[in-house]
N, C-alpha and C. Protein backbone atom coordinates (compact mmCIF):
# COMPACT_ATOMS: atom_id res chain seq x y z
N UNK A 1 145.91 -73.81 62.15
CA UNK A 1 145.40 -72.59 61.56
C UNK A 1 145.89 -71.40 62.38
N UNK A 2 147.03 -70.63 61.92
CA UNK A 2 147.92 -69.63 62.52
C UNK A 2 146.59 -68.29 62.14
N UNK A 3 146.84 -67.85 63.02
CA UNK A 3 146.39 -65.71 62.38
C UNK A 3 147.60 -64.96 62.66
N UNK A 4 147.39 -64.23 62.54
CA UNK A 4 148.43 -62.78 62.22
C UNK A 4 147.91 -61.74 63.68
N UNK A 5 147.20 -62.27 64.33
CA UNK A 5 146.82 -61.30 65.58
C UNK A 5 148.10 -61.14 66.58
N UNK A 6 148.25 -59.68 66.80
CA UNK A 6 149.08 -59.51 67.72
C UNK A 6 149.14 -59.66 68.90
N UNK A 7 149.61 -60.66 69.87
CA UNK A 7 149.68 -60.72 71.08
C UNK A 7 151.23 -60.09 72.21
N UNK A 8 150.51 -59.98 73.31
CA UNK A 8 151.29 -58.68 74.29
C UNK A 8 151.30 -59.35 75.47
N UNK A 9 152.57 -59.29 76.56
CA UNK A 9 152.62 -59.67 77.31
C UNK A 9 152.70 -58.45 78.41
N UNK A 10 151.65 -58.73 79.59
CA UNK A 10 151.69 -57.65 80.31
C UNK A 10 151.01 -57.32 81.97
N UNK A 11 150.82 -56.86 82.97
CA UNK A 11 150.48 -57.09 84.38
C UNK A 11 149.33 -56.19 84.08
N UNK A 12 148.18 -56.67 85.09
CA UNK A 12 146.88 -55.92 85.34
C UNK A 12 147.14 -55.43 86.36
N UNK A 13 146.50 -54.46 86.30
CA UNK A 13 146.72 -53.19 87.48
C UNK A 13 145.26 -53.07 87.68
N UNK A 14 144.16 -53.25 87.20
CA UNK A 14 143.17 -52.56 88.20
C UNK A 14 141.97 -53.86 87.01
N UNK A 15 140.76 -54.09 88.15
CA UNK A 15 140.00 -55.48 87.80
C UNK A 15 138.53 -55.08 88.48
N UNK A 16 138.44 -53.52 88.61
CA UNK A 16 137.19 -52.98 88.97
C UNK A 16 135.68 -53.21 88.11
N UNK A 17 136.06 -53.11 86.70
CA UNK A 17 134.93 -53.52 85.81
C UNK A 17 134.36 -54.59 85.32
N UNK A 18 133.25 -54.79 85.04
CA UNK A 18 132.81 -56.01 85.00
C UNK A 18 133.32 -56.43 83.78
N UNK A 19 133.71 -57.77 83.84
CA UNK A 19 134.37 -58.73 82.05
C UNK A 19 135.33 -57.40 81.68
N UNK A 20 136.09 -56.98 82.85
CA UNK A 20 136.96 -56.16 81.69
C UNK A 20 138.70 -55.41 82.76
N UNK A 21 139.23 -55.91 82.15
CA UNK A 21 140.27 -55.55 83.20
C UNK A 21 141.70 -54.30 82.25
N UNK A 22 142.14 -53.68 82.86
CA UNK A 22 142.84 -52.60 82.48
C UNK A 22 144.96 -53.67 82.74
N UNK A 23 145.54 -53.12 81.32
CA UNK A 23 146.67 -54.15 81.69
C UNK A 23 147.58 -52.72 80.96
N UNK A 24 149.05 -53.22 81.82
CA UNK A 24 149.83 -52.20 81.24
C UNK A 24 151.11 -53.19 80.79
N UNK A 25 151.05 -52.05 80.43
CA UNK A 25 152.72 -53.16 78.75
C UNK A 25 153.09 -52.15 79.40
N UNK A 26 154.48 -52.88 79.48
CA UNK A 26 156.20 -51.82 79.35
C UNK A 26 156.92 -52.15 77.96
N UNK A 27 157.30 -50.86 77.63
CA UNK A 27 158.43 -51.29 76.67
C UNK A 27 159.38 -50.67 77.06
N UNK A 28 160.87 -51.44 76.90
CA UNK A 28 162.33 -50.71 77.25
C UNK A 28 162.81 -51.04 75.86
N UNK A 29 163.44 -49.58 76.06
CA UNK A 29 164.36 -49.47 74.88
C UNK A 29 165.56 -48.76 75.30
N UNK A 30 166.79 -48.71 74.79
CA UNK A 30 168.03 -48.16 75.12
C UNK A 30 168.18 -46.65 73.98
N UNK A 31 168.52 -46.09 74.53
CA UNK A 31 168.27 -44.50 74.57
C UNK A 31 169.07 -44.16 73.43
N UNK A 32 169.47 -43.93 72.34
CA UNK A 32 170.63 -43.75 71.22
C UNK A 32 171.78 -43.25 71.52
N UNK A 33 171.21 -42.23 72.04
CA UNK A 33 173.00 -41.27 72.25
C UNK A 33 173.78 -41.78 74.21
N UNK A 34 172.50 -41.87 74.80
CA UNK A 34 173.14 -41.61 76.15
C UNK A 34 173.02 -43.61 76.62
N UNK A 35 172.73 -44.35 76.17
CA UNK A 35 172.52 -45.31 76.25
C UNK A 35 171.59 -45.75 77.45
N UNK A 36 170.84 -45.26 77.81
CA UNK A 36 170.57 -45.61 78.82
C UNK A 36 168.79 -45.84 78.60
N UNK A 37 168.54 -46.90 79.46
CA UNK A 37 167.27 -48.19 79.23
C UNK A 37 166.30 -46.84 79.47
N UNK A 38 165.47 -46.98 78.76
CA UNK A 38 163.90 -46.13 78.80
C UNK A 38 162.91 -46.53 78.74
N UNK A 39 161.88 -46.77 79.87
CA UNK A 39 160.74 -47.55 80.31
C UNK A 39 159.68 -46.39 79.56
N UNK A 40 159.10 -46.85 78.61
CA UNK A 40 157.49 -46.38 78.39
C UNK A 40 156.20 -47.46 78.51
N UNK A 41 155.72 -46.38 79.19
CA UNK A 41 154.76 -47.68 79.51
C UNK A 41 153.14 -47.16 78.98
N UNK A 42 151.75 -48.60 78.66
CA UNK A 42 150.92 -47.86 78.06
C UNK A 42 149.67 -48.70 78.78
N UNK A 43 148.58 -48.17 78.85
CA UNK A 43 147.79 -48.83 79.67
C UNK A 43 146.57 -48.87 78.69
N UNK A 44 146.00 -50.71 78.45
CA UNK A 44 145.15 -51.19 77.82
C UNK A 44 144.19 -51.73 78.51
N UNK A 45 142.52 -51.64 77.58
CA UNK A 45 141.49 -52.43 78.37
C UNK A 45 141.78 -53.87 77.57
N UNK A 46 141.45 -55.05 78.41
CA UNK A 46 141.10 -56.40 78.01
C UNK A 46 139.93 -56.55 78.24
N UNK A 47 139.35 -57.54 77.09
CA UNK A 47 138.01 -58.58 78.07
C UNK A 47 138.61 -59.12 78.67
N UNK A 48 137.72 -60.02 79.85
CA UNK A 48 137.86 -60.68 80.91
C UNK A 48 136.33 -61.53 81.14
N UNK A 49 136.52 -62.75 79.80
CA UNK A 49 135.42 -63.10 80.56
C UNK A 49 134.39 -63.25 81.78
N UNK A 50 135.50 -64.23 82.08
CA UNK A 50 135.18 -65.40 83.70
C UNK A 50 135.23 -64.43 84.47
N UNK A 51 136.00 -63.12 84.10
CA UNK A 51 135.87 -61.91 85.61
C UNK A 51 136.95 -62.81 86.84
N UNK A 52 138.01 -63.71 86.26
CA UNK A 52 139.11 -64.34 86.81
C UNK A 52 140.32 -63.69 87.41
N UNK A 53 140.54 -62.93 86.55
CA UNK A 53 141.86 -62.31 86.85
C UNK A 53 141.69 -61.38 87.68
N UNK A 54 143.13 -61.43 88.88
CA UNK A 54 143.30 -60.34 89.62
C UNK A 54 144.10 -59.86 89.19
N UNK A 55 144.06 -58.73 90.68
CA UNK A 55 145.51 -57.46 89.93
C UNK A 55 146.35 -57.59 90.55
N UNK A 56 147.48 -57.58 89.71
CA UNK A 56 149.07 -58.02 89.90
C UNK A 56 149.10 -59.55 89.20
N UNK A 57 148.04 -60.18 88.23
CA UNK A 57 148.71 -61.13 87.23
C UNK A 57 149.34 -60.58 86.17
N UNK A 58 149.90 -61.80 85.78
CA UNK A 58 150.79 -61.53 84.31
C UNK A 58 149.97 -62.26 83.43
N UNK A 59 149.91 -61.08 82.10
CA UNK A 59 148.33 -61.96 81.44
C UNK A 59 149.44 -61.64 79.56
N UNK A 60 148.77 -63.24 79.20
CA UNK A 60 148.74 -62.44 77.58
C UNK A 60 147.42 -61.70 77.09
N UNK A 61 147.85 -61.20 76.12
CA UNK A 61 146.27 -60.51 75.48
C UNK A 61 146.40 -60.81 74.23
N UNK A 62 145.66 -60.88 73.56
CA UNK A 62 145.79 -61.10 71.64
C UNK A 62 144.65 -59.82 71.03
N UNK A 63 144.83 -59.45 70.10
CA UNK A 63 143.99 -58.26 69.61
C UNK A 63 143.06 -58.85 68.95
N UNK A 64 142.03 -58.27 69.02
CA UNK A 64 140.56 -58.44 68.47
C UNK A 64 139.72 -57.43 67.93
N UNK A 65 138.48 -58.18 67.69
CA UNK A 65 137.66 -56.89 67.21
C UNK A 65 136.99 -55.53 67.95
N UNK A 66 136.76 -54.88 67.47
CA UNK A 66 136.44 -53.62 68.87
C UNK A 66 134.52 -54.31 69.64
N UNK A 67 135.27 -54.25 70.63
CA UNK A 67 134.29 -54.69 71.68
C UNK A 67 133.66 -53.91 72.24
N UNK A 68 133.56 -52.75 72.44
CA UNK A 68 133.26 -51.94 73.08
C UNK A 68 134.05 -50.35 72.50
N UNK A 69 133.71 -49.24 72.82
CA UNK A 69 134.63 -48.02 72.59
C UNK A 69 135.76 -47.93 73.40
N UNK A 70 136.62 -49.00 74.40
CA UNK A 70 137.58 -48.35 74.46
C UNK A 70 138.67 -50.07 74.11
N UNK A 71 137.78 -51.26 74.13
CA UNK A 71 138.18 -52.25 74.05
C UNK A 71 138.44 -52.86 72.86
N UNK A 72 139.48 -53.66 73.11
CA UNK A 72 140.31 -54.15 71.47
C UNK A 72 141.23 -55.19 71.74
N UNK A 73 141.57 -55.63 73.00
CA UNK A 73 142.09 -56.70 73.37
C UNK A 73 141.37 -57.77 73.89
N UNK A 74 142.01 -59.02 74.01
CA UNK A 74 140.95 -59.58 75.20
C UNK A 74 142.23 -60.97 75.55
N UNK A 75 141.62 -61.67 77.27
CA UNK A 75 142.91 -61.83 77.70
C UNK A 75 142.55 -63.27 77.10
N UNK A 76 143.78 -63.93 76.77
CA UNK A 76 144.43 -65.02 76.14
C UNK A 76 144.83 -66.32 77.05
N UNK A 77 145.53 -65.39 78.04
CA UNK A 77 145.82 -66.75 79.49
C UNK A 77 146.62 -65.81 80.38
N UNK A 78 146.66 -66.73 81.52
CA UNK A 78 147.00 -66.26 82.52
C UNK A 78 148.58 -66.62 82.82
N UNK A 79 149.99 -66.20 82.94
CA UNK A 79 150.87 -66.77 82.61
C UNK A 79 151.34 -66.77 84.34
N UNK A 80 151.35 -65.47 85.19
CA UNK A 80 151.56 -65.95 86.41
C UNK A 80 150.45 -65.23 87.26
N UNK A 81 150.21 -66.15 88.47
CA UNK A 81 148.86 -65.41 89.47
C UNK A 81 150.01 -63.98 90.32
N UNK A 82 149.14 -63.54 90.95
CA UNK A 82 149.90 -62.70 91.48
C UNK A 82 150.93 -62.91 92.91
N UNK A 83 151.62 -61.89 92.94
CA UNK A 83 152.68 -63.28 93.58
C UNK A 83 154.30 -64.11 93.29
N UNK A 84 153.60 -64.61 92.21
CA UNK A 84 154.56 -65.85 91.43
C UNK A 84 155.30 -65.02 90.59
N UNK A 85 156.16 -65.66 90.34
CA UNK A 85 157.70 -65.17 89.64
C UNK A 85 157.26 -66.25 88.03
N UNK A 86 157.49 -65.60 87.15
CA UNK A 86 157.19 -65.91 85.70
C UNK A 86 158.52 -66.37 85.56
N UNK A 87 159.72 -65.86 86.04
CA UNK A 87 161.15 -66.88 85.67
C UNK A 87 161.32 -67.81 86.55
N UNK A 88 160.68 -67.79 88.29
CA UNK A 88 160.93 -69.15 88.62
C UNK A 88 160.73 -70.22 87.48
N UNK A 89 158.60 -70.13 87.31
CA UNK A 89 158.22 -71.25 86.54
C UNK A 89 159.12 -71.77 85.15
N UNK A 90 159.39 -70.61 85.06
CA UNK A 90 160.39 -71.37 83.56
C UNK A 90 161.47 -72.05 83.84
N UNK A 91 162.24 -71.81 84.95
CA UNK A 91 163.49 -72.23 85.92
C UNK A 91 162.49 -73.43 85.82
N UNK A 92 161.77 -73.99 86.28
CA UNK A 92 161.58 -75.36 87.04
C UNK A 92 160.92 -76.32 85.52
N UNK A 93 160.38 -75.38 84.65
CA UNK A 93 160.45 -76.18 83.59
C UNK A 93 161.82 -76.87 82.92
N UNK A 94 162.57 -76.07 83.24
CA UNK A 94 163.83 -76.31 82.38
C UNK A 94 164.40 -77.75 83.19
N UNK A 95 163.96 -77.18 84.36
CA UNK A 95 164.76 -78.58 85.35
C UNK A 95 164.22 -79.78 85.40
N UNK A 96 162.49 -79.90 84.90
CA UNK A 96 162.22 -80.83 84.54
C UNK A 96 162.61 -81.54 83.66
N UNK A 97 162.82 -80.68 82.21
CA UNK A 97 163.05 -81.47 81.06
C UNK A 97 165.01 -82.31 81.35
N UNK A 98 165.37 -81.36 82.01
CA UNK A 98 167.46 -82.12 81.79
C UNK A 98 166.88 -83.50 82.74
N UNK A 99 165.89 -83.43 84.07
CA UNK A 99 165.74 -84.33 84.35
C UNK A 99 165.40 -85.67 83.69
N UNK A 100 164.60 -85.68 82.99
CA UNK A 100 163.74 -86.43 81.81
C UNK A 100 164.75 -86.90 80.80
N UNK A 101 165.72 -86.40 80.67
CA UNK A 101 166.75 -86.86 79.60
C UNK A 101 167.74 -87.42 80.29
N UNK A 102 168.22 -87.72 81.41
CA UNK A 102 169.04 -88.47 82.76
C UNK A 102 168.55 -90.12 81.90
């Protein structure tokens, strides 16, 4: 059973409130005329149940119903703790699987 909810990949920056953590998305885009990469960036509240996440993870979020007046996301999973490199882990997935096929 699929939904249509939009999910965002993105780092928490601040984990001061209770069940509720603040996450910022980047988007890059390449500039039309001068070509050159353009970082906008936008800063969202999540729930946070468990009150788990620190700042400096890499979190998904999926959109939801309004939770509150400024809330509309809520977090989905935790993809890296803070710290950890999100392309190592995929690096070592990959190396598992060519292993597995040896």
């Amino acid at each position: 059973m699929t939904n249509n909810r939009r999910r965002l990949v993105g780092r928490v920056v601040s984990d001061k409130m209770e069940k509720t953590v603040t996450v910022l998305l980047e988007k890059r885009s390449i500039h039309p005329i001068y070509k050159k990469i353009i970082v906008s960036t936008k800063k969202v509240h999540a729930h946070d149940e468990s009150n788990a996440v620190e700042v400096g993870a890499m979190v998904r979020i999926v959109e939801s119903q309004p939770l509150s007046k400024t809330k509309r996301w809520v977090v989905e999973a935790v993809l890296a703790k803070p710290g950890e490199s999100l392309v190592t882990d995929l690096a070592d997935e990959t190396a598992l699987v060519s292993e597995d096929e040896e």
